[in-house]
C-alpha atoms as a PDB file:
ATOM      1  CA  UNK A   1      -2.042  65.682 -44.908  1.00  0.00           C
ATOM      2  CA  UNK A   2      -2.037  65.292 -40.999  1.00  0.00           C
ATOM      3  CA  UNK A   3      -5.040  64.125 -39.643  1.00  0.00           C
ATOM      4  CA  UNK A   4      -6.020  67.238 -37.310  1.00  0.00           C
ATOM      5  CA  UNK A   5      -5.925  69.187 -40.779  1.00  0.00           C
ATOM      6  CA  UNK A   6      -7.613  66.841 -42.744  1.00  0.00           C
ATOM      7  CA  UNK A   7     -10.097  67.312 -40.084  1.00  0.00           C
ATOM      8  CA  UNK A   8     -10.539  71.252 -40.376  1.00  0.00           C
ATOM      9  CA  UNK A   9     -10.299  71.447 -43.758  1.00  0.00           C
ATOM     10  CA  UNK A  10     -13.353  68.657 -43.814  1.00  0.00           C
ATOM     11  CA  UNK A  11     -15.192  70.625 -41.152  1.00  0.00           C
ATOM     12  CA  UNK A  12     -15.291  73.765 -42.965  1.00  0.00           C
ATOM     13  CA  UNK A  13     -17.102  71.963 -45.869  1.00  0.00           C
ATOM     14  CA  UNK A  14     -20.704  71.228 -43.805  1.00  0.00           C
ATOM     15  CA  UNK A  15     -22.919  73.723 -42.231  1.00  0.00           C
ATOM     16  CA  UNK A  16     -22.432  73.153 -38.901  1.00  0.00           C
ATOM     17  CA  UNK A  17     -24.086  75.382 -35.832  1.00  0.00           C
ATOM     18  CA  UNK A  18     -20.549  76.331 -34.626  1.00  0.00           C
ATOM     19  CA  UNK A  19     -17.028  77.457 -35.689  1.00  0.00           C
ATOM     20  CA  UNK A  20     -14.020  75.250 -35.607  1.00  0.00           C
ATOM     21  CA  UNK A  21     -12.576  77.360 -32.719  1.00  0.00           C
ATOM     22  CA  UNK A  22     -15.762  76.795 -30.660  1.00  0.00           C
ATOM     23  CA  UNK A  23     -16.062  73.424 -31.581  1.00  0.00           C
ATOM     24  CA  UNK A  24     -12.708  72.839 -30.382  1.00  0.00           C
ATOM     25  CA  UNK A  25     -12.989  75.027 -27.381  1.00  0.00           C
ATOM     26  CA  UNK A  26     -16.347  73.315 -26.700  1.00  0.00           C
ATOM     27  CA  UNK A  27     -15.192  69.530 -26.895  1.00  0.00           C
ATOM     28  CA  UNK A  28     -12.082  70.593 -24.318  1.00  0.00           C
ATOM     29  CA  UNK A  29     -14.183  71.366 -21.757  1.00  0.00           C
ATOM     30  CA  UNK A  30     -17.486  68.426 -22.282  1.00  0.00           C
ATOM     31  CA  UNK A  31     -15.909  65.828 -23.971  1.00  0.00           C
ATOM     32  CA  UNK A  32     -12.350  64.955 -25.566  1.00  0.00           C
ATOM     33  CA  UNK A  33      -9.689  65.854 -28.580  1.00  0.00           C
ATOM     34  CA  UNK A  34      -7.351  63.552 -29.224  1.00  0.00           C
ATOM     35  CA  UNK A  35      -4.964  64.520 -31.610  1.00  0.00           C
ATOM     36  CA  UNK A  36      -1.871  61.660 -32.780  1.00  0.00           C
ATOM     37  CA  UNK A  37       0.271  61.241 -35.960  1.00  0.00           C
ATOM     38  CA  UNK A  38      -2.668  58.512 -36.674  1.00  0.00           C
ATOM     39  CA  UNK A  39      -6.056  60.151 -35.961  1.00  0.00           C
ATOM     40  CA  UNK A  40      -8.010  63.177 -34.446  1.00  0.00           C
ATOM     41  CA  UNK A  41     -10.828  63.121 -33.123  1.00  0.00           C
ATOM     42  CA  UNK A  42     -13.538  65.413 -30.709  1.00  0.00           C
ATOM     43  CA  UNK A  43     -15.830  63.725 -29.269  1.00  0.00           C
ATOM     44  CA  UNK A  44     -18.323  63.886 -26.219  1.00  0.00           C
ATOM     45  CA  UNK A  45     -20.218  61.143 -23.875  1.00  0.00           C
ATOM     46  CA  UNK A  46     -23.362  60.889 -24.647  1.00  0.00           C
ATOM     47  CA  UNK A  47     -26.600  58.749 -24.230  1.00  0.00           C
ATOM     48  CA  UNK A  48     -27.595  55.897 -26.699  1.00  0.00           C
ATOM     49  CA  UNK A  49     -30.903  56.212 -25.939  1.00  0.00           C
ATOM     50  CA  UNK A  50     -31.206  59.669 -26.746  1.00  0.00           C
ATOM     51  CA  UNK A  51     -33.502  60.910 -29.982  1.00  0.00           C
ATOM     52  CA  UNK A  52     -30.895  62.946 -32.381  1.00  0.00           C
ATOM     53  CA  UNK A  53     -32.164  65.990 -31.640  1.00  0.00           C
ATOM     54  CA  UNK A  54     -31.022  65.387 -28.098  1.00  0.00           C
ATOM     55  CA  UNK A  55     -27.781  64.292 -29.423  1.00  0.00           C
ATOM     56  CA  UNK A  56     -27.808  68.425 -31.195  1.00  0.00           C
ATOM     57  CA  UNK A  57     -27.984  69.757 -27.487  1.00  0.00           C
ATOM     58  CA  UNK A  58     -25.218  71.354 -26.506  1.00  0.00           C
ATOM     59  CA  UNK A  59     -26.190  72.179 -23.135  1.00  0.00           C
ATOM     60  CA  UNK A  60     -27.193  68.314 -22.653  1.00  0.00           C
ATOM     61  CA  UNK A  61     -24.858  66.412 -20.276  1.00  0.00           C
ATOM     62  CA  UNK A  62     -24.559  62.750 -20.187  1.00  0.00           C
ATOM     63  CA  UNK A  63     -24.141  60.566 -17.289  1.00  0.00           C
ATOM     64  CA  UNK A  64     -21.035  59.972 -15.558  1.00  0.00           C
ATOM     65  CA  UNK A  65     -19.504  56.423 -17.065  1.00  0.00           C
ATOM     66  CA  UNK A  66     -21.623  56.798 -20.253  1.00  0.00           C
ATOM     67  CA  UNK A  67     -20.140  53.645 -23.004  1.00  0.00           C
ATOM     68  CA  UNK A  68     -21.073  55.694 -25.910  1.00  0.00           C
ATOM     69  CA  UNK A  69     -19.326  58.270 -27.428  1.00  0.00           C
ATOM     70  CA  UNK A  70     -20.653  60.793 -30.228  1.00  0.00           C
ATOM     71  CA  UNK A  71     -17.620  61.525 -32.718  1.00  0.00           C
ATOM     72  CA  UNK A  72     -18.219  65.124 -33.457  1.00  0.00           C
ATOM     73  CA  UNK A  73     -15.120  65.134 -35.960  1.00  0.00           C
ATOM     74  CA  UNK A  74     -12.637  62.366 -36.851  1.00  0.00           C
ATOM     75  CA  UNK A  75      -9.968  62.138 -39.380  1.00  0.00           C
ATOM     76  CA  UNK A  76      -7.209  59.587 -40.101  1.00  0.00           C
ATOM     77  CA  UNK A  77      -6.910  55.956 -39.127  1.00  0.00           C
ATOM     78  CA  UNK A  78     -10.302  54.393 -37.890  1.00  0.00           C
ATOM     79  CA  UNK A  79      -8.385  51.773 -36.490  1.00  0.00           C
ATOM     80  CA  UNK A  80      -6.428  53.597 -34.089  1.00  0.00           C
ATOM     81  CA  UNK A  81      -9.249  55.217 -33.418  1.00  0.00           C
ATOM     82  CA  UNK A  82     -11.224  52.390 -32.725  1.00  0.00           C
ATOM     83  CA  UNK A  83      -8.391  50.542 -30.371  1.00  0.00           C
ATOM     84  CA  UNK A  84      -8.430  54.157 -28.182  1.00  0.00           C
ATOM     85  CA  UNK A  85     -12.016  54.332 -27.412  1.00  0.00           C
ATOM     86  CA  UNK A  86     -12.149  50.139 -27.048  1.00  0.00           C
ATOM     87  CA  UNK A  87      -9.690  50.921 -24.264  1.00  0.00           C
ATOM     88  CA  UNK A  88     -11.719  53.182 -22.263  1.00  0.00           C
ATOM     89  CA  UNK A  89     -14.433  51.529 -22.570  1.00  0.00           C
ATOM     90  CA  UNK A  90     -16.706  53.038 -25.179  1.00  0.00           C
ATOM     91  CA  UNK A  91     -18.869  50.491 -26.206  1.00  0.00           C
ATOM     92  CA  UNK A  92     -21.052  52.505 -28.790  1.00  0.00           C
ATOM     93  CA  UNK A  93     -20.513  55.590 -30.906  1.00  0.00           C
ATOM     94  CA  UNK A  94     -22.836  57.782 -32.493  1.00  0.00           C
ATOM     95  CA  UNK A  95     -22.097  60.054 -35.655  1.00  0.00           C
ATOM     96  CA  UNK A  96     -23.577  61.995 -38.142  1.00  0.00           C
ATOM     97  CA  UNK A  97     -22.355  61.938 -41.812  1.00  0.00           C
ATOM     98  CA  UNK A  98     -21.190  65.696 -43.142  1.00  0.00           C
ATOM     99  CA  UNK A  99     -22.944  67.575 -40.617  1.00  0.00           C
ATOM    100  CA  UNK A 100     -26.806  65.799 -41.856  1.00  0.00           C
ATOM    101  CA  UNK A 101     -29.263  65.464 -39.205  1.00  0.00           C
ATOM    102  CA  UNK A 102     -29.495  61.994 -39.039  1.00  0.00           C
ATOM    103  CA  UNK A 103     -27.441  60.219 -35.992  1.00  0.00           C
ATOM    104  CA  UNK A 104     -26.012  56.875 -36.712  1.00  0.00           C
ATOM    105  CA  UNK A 105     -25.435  54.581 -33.881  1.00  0.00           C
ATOM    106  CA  UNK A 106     -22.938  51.686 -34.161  1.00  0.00           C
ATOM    107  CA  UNK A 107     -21.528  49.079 -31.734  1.00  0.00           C
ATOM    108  CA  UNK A 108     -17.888  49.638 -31.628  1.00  0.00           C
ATOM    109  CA  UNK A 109     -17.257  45.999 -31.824  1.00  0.00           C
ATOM    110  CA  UNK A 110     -19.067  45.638 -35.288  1.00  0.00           C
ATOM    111  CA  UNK A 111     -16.697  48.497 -36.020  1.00  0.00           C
ATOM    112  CA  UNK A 112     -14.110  47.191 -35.519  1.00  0.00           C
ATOM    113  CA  UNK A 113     -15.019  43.720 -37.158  1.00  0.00           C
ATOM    114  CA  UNK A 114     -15.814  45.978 -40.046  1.00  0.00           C
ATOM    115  CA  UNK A 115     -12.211  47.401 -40.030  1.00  0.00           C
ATOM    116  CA  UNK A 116     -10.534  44.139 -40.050  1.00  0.00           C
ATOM    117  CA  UNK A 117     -11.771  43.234 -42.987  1.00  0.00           C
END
């Protein structure tokens, strides 16, 4: 299955506060897709130090040059993934596991240490 449908038919499966379409719509004008044969992803800049509720906020815009990046949605090769946001610069992502509450926050060096093997 191609990663951006892997990725809808995965999103569908949580409870999440918005539809695909406005999630989509949403990350296109704050944040990022990226869509390739190897991964998809939406994500949005935001600030490590902020508390997860914070991280929730729609409305809540980070600062300009923000390193870390919360993945909203990802599907497909972590990898490639990884190498893209190394490239810009993203030092840190945040994430939260099947829409839960809880925002994990990992170096995207260990990450990518963690990939390799």
């Amino acid at each position: 299955m191609k990663p951006y449908l892997r990725a809808f038919a995965e999103y569908g499966k949580a409870e999440r506060g918005m539809s695909w379409t406005e999630a989509l719509d949403w990350h296109f004008q704050v944040g990022a897709v990226v869509s390739t044969p190897e991964f998809f992803a939406m994500l949005r800049p935001v600030e490590l130090r902020w508390s997860d509720e914070a991280h929730h906020s729609v409305l809540l815009p980070a600062e300009a040059g923000s390193s870390t990046w919360h993945v909203w949605a990802l599907a497909g090769d972590l990898g490639a993934a990884l190498a893209m946001a190394a490239g810009y610069g993203v030092e840190w992502v945040t994430f939260q596991r099947h829409g839960g509450e809880r925002v994990h926050r990992v170096a995207v060096a260990a990450l990518v240490r963690k990939c390799a093997g």
